[in-house]
C-alpha atoms as a PDB file:
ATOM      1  CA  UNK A   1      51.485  34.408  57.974  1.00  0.00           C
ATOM      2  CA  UNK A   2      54.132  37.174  58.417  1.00  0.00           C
ATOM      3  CA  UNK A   3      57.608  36.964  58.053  1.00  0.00           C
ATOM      4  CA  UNK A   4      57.923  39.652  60.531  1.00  0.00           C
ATOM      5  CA  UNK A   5      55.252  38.002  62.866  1.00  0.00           C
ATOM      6  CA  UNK A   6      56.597  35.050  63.928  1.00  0.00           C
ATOM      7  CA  UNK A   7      59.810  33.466  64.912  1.00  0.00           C
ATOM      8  CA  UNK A   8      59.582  29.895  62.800  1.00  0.00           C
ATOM      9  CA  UNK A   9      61.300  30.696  59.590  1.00  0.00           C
ATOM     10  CA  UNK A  10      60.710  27.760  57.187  1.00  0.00           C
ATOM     11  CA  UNK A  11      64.417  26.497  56.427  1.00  0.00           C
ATOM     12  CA  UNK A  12      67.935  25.875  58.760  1.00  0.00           C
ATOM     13  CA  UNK A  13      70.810  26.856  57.328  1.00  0.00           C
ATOM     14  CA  UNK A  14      74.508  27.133  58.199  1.00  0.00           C
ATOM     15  CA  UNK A  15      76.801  30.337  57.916  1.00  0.00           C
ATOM     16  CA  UNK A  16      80.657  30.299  56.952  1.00  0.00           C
ATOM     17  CA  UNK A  17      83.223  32.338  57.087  1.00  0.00           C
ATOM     18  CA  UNK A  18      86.475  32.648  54.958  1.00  0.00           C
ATOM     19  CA  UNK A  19      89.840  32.949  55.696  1.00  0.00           C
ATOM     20  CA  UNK A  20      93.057  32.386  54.041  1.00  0.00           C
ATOM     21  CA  UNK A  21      95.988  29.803  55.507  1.00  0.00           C
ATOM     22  CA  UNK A  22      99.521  30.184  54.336  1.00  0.00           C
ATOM     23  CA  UNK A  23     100.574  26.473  53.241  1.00  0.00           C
ATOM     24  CA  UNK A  24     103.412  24.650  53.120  1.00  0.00           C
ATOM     25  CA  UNK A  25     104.757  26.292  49.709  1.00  0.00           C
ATOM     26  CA  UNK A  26     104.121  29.798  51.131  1.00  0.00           C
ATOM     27  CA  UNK A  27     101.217  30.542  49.360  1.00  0.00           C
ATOM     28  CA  UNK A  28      97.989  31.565  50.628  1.00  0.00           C
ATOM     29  CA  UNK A  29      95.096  28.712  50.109  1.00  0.00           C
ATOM     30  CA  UNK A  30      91.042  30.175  51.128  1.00  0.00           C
ATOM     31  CA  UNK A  31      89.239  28.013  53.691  1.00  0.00           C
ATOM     32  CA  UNK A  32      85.787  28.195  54.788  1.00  0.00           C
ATOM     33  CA  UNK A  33      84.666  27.517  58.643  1.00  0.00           C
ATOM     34  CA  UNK A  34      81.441  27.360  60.153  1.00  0.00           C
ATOM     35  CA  UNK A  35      80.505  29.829  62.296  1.00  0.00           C
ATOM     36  CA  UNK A  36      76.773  29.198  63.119  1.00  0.00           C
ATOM     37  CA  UNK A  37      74.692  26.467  62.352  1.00  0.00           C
ATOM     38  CA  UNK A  38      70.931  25.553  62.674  1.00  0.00           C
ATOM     39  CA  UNK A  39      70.212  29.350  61.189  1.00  0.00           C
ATOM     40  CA  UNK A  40      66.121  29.927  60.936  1.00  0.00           C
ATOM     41  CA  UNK A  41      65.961  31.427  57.407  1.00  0.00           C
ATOM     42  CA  UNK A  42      63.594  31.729  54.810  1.00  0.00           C
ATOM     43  CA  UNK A  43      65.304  30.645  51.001  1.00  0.00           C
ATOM     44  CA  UNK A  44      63.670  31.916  47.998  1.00  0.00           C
ATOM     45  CA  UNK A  45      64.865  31.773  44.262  1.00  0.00           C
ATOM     46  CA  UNK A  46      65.450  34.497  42.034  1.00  0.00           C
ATOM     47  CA  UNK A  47      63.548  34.038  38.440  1.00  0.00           C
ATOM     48  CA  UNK A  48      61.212  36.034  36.647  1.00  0.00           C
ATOM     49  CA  UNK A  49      61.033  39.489  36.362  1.00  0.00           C
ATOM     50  CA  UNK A  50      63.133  40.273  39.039  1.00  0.00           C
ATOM     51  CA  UNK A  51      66.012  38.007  37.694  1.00  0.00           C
ATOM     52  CA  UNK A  52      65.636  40.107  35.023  1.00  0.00           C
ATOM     53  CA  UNK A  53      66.063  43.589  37.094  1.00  0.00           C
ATOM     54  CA  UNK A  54      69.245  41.806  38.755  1.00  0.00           C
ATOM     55  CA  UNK A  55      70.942  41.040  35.075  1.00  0.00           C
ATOM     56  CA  UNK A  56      70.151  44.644  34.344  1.00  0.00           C
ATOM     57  CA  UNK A  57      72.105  45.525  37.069  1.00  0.00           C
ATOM     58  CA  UNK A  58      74.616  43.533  36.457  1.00  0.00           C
ATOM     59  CA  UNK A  59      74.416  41.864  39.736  1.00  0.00           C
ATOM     60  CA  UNK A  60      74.279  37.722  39.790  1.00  0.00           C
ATOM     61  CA  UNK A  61      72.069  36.536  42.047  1.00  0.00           C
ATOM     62  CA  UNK A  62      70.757  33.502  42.328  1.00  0.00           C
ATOM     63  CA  UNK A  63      68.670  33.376  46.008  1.00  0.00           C
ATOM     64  CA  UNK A  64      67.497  35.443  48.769  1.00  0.00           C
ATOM     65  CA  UNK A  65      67.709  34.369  52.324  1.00  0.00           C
ATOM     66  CA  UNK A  66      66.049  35.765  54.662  1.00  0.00           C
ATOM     67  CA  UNK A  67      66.426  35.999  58.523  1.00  0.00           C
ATOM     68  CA  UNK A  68      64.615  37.252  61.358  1.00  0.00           C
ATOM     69  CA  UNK A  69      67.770  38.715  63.206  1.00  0.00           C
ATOM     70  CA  UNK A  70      70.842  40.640  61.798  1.00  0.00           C
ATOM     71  CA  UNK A  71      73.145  37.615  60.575  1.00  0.00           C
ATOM     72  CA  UNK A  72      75.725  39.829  60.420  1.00  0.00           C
ATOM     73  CA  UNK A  73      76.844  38.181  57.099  1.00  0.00           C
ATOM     74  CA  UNK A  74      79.644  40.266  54.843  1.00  0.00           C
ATOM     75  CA  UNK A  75      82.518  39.625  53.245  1.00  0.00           C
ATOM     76  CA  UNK A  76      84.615  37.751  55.781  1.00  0.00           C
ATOM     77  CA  UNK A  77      81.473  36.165  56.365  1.00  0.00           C
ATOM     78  CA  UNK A  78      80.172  35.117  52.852  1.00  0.00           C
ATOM     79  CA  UNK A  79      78.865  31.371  52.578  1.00  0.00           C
ATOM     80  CA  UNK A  80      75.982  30.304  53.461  1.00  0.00           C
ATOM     81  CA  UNK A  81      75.038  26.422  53.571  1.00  0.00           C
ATOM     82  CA  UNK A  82      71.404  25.149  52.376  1.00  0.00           C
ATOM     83  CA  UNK A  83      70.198  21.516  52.149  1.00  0.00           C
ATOM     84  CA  UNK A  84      66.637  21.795  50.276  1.00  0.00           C
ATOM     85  CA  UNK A  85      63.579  19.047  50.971  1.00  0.00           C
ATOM     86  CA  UNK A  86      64.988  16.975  47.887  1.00  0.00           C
ATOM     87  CA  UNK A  87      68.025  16.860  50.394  1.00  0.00           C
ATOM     88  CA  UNK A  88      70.189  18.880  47.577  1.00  0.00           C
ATOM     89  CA  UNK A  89      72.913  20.890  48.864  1.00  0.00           C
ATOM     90  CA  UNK A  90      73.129  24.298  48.153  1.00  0.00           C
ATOM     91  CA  UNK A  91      76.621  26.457  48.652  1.00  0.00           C
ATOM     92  CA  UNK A  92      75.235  30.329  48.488  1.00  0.00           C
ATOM     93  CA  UNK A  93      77.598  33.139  48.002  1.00  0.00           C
ATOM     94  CA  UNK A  94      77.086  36.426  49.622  1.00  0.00           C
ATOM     95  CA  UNK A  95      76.610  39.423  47.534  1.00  0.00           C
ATOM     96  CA  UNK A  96      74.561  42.150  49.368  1.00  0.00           C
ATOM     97  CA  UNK A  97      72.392  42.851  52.900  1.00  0.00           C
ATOM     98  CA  UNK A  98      69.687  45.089  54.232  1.00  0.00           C
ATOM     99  CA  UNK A  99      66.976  45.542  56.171  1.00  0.00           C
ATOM    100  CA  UNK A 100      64.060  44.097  54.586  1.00  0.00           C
ATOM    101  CA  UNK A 101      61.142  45.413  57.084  1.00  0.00           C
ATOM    102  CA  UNK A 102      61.262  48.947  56.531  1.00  0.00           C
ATOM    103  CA  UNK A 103      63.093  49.900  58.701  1.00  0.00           C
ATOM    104  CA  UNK A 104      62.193  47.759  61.828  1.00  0.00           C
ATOM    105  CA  UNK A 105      65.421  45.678  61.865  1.00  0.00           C
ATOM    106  CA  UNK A 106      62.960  42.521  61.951  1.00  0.00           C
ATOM    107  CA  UNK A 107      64.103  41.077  59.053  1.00  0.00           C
ATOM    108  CA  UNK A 108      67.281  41.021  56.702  1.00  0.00           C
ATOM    109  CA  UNK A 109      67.709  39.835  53.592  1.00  0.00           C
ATOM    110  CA  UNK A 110      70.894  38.928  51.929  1.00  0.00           C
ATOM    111  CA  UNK A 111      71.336  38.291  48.139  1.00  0.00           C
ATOM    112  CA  UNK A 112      73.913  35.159  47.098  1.00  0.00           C
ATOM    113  CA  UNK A 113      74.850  33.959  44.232  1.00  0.00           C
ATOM    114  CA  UNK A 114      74.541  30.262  43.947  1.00  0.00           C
ATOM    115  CA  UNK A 115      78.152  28.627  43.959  1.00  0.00           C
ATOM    116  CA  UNK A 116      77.483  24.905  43.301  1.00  0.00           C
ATOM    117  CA  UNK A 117      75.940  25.428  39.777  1.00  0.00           C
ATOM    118  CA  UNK A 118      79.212  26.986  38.705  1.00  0.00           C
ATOM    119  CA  UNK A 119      82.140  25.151  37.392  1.00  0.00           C
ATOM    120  CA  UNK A 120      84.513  23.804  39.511  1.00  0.00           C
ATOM    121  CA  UNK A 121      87.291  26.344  38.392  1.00  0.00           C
ATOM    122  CA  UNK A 122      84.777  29.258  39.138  1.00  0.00           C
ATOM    123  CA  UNK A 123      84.146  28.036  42.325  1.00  0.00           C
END
């Protein structure tokens, strides 16, 4: 089967976007709201050798999702929302995009880092 052959990627995720409120002190607190859920993606861990390329780079990166449409994910839109078949949560962080089919714009690819394995006052 090819990703860029058919339509039924194998996981549903959600995507949210972040925005700061001003609260009652003045101050500005970040908030994250859903703006699409039910996403067809296709979640894959980094490990291996091309953890390894990402470290040498600098670059954390935890996962790759991909989708078979532009998700138009950046940084106002930089969360997205994975529950995995053990029915663990995942919170991914957006770090990068692209077109991952040469070209074709039939399938992106967008890097995260993985937020819920970080402690809390990382987060």
């Amino acid at each position: 089967m090819s990703l860029l052959d058919t339509l039924s990627l194998p996981h549903l995720v959600d995507i949210e976007k972040s925005t700061y409120v001003r609260d009652d002190m003045g101050g500005q607190t970040l908030t994250y709201t859903t703006v699409q859920t039910g996403v067809a993606a296709w979640v894959q861990t980094v490990f291996g050798m091309e953890r390894q390329e990402f470290d040498q780079m600098q670059v954390k990166v935890s996962h790759k999702v991909y989708f078979n449409q532009n998700p138009d994910i950046g940084e106002d839109l930089n969360r997205i929302i994975w529950t995995d078949a053990n029915s663990e949560k995942h919170v991914l962080e957006f770090r990068s995009e692209w077109d991952a089919s040469v070209g074709l714009g039939k399938l992106h690819r967008v890097n995260c880092e993985e937020m819920s394995n970080r402690p809390t006052e990382d987060q």
